[in-house]
N, C-alpha and C. Protein backbone atom coordinates (compact mmCIF):
# COMPACT_ATOMS: atom_id res chain seq x y z
N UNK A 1 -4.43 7.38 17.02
CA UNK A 1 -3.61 7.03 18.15
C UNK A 1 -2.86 8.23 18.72
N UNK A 2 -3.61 9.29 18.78
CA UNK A 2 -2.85 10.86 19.26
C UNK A 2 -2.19 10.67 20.77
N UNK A 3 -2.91 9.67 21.70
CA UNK A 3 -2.76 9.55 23.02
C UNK A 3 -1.42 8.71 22.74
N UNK A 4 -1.00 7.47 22.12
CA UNK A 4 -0.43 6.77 21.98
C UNK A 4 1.21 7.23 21.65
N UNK A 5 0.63 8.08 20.33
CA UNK A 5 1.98 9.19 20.03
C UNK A 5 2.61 10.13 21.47
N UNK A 6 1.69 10.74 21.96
CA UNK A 6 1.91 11.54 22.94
C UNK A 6 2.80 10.85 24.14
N UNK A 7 2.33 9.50 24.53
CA UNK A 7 3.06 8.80 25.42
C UNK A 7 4.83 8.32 24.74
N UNK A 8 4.90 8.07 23.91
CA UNK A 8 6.17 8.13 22.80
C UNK A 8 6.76 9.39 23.09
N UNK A 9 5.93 10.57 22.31
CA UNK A 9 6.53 11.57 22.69
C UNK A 9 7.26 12.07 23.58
N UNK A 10 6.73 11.74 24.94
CA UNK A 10 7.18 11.92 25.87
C UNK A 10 7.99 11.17 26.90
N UNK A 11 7.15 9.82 27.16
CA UNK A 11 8.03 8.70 27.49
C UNK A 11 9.26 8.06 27.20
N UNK A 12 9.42 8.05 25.97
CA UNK A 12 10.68 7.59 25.68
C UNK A 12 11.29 8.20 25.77
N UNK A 13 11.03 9.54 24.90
CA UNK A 13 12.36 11.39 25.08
C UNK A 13 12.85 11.10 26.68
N UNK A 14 11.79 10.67 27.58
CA UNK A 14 12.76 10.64 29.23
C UNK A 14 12.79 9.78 29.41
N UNK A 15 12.86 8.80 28.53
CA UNK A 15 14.30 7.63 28.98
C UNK A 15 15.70 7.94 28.71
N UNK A 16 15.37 8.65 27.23
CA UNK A 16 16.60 8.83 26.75
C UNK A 16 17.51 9.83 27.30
N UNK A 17 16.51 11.26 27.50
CA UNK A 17 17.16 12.05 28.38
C UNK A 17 17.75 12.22 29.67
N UNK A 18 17.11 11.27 30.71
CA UNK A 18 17.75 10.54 31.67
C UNK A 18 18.95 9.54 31.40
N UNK A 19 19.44 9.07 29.92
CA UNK A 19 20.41 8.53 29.52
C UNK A 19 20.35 6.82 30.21
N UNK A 20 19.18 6.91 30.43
CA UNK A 20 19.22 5.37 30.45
C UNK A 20 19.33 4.61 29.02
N UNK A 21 18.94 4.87 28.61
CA UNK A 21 19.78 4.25 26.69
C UNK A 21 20.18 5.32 25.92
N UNK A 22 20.90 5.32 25.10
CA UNK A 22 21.37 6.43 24.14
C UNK A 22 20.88 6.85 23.24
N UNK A 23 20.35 7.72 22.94
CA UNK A 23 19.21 8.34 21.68
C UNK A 23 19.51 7.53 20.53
N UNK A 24 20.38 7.70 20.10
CA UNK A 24 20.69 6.63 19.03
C UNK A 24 20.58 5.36 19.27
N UNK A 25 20.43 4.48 20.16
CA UNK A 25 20.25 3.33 20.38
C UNK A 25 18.23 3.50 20.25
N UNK A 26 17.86 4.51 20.91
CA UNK A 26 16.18 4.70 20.83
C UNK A 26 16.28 4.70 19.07
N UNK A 27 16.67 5.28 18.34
CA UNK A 27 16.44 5.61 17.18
C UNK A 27 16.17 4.18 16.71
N UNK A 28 17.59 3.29 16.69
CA UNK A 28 17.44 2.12 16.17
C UNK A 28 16.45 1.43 16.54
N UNK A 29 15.49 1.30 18.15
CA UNK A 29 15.08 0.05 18.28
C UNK A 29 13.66 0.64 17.51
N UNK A 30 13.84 2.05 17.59
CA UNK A 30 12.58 3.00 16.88
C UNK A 30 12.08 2.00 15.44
N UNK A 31 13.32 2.24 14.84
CA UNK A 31 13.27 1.99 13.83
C UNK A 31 12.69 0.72 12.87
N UNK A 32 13.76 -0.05 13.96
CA UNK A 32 13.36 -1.03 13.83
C UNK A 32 12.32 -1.90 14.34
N UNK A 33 11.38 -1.77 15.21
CA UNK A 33 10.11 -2.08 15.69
C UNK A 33 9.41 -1.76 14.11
N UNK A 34 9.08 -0.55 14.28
CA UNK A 34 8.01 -0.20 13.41
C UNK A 34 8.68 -1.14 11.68
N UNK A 35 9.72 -1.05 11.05
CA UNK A 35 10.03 -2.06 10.03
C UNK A 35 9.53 -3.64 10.89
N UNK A 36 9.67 -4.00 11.62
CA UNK A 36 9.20 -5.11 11.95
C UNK A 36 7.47 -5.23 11.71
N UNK A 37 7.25 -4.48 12.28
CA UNK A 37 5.61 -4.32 12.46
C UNK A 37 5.42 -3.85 11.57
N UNK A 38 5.65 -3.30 10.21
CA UNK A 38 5.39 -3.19 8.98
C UNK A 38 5.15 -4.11 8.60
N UNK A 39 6.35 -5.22 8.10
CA UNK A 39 6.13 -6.29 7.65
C UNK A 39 4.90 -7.13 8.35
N UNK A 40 4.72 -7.18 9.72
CA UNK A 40 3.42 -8.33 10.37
C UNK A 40 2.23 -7.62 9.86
N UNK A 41 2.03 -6.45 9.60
CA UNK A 41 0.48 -5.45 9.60
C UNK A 41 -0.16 -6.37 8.58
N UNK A 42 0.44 -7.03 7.30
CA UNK A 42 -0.67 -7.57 6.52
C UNK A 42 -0.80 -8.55 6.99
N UNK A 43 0.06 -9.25 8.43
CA UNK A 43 -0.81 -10.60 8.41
C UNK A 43 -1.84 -10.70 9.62
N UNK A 44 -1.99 -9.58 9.71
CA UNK A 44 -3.22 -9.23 10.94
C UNK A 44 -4.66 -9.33 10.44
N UNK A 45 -5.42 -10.21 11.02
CA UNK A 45 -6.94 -10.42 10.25
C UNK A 45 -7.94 -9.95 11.50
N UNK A 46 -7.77 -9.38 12.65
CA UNK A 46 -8.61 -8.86 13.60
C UNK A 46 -8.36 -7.68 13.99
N UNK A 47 -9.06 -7.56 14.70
CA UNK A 47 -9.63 -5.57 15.03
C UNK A 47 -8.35 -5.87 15.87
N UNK A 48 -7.81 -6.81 17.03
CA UNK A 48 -7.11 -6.38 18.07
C UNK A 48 -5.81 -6.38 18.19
N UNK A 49 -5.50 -7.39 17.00
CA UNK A 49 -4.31 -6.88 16.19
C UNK A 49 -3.80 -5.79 15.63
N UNK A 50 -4.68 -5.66 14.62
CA UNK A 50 -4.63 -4.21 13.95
C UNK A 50 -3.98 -2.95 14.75
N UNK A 51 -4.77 -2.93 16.01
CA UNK A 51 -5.17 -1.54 17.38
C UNK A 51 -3.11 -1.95 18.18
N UNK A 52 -2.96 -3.21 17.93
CA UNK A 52 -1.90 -3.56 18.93
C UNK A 52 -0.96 -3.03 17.84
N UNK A 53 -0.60 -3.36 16.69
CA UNK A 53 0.54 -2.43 15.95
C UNK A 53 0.39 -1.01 16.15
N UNK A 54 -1.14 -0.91 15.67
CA UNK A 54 -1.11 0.66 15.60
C UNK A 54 -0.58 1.84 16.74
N UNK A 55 -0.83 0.73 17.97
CA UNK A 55 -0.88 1.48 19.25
C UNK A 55 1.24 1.69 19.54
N UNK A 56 1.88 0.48 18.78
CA UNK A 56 3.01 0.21 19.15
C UNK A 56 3.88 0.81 18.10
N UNK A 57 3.28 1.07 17.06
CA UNK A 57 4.04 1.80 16.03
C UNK A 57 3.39 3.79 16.32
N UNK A 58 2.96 4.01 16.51
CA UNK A 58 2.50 4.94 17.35
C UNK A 58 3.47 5.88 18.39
N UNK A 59 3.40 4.99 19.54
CA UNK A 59 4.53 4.69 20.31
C UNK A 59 6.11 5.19 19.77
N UNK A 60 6.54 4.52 19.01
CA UNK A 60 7.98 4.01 18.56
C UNK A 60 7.85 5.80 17.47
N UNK A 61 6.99 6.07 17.01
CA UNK A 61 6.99 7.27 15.94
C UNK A 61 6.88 8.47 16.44
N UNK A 62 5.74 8.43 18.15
CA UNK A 62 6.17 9.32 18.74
C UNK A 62 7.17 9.80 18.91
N UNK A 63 8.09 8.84 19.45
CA UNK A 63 9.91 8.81 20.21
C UNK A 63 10.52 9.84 19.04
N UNK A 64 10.33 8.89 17.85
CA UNK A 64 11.14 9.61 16.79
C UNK A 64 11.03 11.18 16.50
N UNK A 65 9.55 11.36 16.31
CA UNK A 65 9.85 12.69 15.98
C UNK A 65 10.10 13.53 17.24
N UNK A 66 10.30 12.92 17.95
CA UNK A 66 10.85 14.01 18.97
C UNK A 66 12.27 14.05 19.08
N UNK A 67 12.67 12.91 18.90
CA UNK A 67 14.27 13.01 18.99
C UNK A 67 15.13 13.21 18.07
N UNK A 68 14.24 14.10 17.00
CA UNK A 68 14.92 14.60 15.63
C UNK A 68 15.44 15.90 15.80
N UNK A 69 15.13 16.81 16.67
CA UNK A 69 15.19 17.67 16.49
C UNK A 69 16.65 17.91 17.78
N UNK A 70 16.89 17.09 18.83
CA UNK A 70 17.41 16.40 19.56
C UNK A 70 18.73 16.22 18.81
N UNK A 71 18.44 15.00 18.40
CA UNK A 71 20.03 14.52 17.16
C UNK A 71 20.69 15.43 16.35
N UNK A 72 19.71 16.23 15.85
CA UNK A 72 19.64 17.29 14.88
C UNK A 72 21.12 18.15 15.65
N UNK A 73 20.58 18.24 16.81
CA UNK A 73 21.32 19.10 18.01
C UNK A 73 22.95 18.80 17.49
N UNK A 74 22.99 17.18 18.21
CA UNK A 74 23.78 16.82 18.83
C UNK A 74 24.75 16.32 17.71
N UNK A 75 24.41 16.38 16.76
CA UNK A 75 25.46 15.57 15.41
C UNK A 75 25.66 17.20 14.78
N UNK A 76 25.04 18.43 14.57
CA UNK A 76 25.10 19.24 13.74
C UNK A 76 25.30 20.66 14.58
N UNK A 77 25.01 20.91 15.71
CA UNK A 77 24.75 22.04 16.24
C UNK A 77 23.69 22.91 16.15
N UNK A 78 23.72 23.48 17.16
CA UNK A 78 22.30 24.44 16.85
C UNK A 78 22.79 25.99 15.77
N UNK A 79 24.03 25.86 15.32
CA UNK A 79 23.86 27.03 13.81
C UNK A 79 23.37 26.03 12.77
N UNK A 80 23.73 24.82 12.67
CA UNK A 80 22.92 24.12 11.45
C UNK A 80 21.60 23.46 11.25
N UNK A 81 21.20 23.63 12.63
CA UNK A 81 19.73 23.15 12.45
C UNK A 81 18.67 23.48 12.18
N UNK A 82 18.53 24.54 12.04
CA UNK A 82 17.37 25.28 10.70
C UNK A 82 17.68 25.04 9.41
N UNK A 83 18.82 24.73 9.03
CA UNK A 83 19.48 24.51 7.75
C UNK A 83 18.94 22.72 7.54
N UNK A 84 19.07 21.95 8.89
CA UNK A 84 18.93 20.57 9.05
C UNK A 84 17.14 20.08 8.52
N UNK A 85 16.72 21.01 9.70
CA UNK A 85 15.29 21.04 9.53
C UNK A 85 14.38 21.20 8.39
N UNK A 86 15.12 22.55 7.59
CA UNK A 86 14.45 22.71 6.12
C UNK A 86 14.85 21.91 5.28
N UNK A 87 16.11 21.18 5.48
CA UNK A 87 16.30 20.17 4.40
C UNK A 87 15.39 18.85 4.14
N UNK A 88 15.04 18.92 6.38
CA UNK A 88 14.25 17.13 6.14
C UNK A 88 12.64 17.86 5.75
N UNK A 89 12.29 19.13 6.32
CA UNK A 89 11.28 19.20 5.67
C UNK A 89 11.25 18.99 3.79
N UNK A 90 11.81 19.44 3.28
CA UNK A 90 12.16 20.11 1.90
C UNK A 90 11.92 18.48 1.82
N UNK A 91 12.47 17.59 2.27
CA UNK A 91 12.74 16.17 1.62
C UNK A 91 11.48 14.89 1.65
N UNK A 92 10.94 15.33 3.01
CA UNK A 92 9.61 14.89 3.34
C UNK A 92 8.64 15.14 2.29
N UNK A 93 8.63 16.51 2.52
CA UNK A 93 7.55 16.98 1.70
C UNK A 93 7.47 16.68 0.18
N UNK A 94 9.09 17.20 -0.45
CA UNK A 94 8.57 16.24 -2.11
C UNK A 94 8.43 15.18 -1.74
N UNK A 95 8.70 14.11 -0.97
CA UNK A 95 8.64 12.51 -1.11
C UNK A 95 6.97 12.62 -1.03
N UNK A 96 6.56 13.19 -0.17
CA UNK A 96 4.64 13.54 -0.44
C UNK A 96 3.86 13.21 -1.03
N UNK A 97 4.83 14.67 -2.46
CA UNK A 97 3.89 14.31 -3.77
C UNK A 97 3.84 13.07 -4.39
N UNK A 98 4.86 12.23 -4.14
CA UNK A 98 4.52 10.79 -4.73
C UNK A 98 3.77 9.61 -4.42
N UNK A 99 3.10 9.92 -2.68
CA UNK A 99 2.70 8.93 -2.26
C UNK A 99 1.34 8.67 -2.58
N UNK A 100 0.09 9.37 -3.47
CA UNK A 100 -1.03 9.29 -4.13
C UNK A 100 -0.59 7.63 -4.91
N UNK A 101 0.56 8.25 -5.67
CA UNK A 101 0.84 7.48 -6.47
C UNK A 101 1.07 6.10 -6.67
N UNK A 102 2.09 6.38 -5.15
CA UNK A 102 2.42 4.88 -5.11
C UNK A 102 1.58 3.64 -4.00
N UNK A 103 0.84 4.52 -3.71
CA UNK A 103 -0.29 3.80 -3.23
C UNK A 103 -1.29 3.07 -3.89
N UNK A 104 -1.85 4.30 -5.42
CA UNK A 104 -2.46 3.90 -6.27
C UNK A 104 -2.06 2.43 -7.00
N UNK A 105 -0.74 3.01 -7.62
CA UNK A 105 -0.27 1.46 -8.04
C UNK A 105 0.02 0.50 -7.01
N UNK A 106 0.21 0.11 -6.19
CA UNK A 106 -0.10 -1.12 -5.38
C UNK A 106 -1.64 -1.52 -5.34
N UNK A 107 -2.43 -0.46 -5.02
CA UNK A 107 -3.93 -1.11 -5.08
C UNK A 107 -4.39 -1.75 -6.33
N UNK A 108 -3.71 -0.80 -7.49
CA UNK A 108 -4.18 -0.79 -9.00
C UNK A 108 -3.77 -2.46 -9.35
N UNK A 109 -2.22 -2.62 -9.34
CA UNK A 109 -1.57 -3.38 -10.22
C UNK A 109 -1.68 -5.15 -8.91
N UNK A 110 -1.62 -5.01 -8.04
CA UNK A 110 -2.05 -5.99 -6.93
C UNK A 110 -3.08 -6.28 -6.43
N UNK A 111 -3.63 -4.85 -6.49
CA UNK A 111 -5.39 -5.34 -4.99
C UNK A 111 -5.56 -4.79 -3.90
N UNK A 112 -3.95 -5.17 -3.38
CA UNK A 112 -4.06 -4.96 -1.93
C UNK A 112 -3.12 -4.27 -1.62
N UNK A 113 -2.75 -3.74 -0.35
CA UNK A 113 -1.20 -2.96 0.18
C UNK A 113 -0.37 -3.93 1.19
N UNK A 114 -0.37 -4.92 0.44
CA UNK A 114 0.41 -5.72 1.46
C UNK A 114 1.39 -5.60 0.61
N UNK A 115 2.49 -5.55 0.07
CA UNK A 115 3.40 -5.20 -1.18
C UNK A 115 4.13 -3.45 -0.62
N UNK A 116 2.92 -2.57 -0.58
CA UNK A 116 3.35 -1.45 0.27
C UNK A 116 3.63 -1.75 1.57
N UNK A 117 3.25 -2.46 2.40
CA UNK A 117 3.46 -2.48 3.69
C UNK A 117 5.22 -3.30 3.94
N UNK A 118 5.19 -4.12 2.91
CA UNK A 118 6.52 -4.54 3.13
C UNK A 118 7.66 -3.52 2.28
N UNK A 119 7.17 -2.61 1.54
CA UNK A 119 8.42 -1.74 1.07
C UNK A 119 8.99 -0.94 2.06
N UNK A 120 7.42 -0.73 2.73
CA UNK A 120 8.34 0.73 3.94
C UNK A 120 8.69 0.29 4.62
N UNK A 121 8.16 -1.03 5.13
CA UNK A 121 8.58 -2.00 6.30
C UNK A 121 10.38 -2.16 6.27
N UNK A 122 10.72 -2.16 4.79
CA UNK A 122 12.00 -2.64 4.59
C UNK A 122 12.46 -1.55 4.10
N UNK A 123 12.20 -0.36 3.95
CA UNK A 123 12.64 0.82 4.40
C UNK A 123 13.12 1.50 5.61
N UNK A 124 12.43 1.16 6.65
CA UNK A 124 12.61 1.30 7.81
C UNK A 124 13.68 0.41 8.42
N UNK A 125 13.54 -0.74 7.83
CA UNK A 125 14.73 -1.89 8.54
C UNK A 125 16.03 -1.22 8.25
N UNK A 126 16.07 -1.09 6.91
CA UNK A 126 17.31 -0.15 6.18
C UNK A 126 17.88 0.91 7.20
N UNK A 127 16.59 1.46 7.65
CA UNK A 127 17.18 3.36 8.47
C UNK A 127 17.71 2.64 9.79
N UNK A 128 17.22 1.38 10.32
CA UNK A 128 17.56 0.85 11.32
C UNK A 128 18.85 0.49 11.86
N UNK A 129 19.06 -0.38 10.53
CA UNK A 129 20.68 -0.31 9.86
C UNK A 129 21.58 0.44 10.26
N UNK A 130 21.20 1.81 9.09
CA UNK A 130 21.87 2.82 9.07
C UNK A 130 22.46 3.13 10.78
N UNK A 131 21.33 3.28 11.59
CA UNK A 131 21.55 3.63 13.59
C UNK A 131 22.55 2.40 13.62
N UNK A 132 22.29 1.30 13.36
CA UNK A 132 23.08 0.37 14.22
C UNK A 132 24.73 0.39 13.57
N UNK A 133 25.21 1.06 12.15
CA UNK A 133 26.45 1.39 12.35
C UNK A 133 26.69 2.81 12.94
N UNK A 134 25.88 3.60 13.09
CA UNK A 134 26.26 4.75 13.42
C UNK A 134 26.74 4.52 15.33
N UNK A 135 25.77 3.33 15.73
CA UNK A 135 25.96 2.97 17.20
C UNK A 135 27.61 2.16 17.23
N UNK A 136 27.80 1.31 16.20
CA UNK A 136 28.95 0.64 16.01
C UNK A 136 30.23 1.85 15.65
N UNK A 137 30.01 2.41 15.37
CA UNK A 137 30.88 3.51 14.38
C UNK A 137 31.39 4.37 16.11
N UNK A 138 30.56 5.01 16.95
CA UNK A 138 30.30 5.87 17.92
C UNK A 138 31.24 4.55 18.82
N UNK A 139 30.95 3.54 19.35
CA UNK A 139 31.69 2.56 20.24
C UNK A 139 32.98 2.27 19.58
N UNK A 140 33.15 2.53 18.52
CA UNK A 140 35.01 2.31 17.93
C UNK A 140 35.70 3.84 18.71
N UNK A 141 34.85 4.89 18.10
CA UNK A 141 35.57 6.04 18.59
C UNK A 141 35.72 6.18 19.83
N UNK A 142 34.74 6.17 20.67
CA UNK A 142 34.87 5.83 22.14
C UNK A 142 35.83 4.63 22.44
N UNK A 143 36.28 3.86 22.11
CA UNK A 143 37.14 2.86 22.54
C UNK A 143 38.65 3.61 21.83
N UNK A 144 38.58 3.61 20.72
CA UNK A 144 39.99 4.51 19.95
C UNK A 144 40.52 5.61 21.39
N UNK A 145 39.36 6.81 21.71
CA UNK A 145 39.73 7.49 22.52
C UNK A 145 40.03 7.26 23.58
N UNK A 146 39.51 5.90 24.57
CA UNK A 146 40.16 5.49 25.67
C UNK A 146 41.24 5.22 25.13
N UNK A 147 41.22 4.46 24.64
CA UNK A 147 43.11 3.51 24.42
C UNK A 147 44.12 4.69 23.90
N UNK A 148 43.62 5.79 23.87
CA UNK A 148 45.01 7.28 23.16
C UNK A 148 44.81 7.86 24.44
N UNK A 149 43.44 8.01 25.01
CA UNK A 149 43.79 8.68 26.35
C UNK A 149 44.50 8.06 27.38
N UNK A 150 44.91 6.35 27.52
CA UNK A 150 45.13 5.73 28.47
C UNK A 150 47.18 5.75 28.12
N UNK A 151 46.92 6.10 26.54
CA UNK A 151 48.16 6.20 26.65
C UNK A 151 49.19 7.28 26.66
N UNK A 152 48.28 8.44 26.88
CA UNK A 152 48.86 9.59 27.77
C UNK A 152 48.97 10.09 28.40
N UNK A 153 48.37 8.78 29.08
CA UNK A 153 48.94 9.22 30.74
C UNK A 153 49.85 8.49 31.43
């Protein structure tokens, strides 16, 4: 789905960058699509199903990795984001070496990866989470700061 990513890539980055929704609000619905569509992938029994997650989780993963480097920006600065970057690489990458593994045992000890599909699925819901207090957290401060700015003037 390289075409699919690419339209993510790009499409969404200019929604967001035009600020018609807030990167962090993209993150969450990011997020949470694809945990959604994790969980449905095992109950898909046709080719056109299959192609319709793939094409939509695709999509939603494009967005993301583009707007990592983005957030990266905007929560840390650009002196910490080589520091940011090697960390998520550094973190990606061991998580890597384990995924032979844990693939193996789901096929091994189950059969099938429907068991995997709902871990990351609900992994992802989790990171989804995580955006939707960081969106809640960001609208307190913005409201805190009107109501101190309104009262100095």
């Amino acid at each position: 789905m390289p075409g699919r990513d690419l339209v993510g890539r790009l499409g969404l980055g200019w929604i967001s960058d035009k600020k018609l929704i807030e990167r962090r609000k993209v993150m969450l619905l990011n997020y949470l699509l694809t945990g959604i569509l994790m969980h449905l992938a095992p109950l898909c029994t046709s080719y056109a199903a299959v192609t319709a997650i793939a094409v939509a989780m695709a999509l939603a993963g494009g967005s993301t990795i583009t707007l990592f480097s983005v957030l990266f920006f905007e929560y840390l600065g650009i002196r910490l984001m080589p520091l940011a970057y090697g960390l998520s690489n550094f973190a990606a990458g061991n998580a890597n070496f384990f995924r032979p593994s844990v693939i193996g045992y789901y096929r091994d000890s189950h059969g099938k990866y429907d068991g995997l599909f709902q871990l990351l699925g609900s992994f992802q819901l989790f990171v989804s989470f995580l955006w939707l207090l960081s969106c809640v957290c960001e609208k307190i401060k913005r409201s805190r700061d009107a109501s101190k700015h309104q009262q100095d003037v």
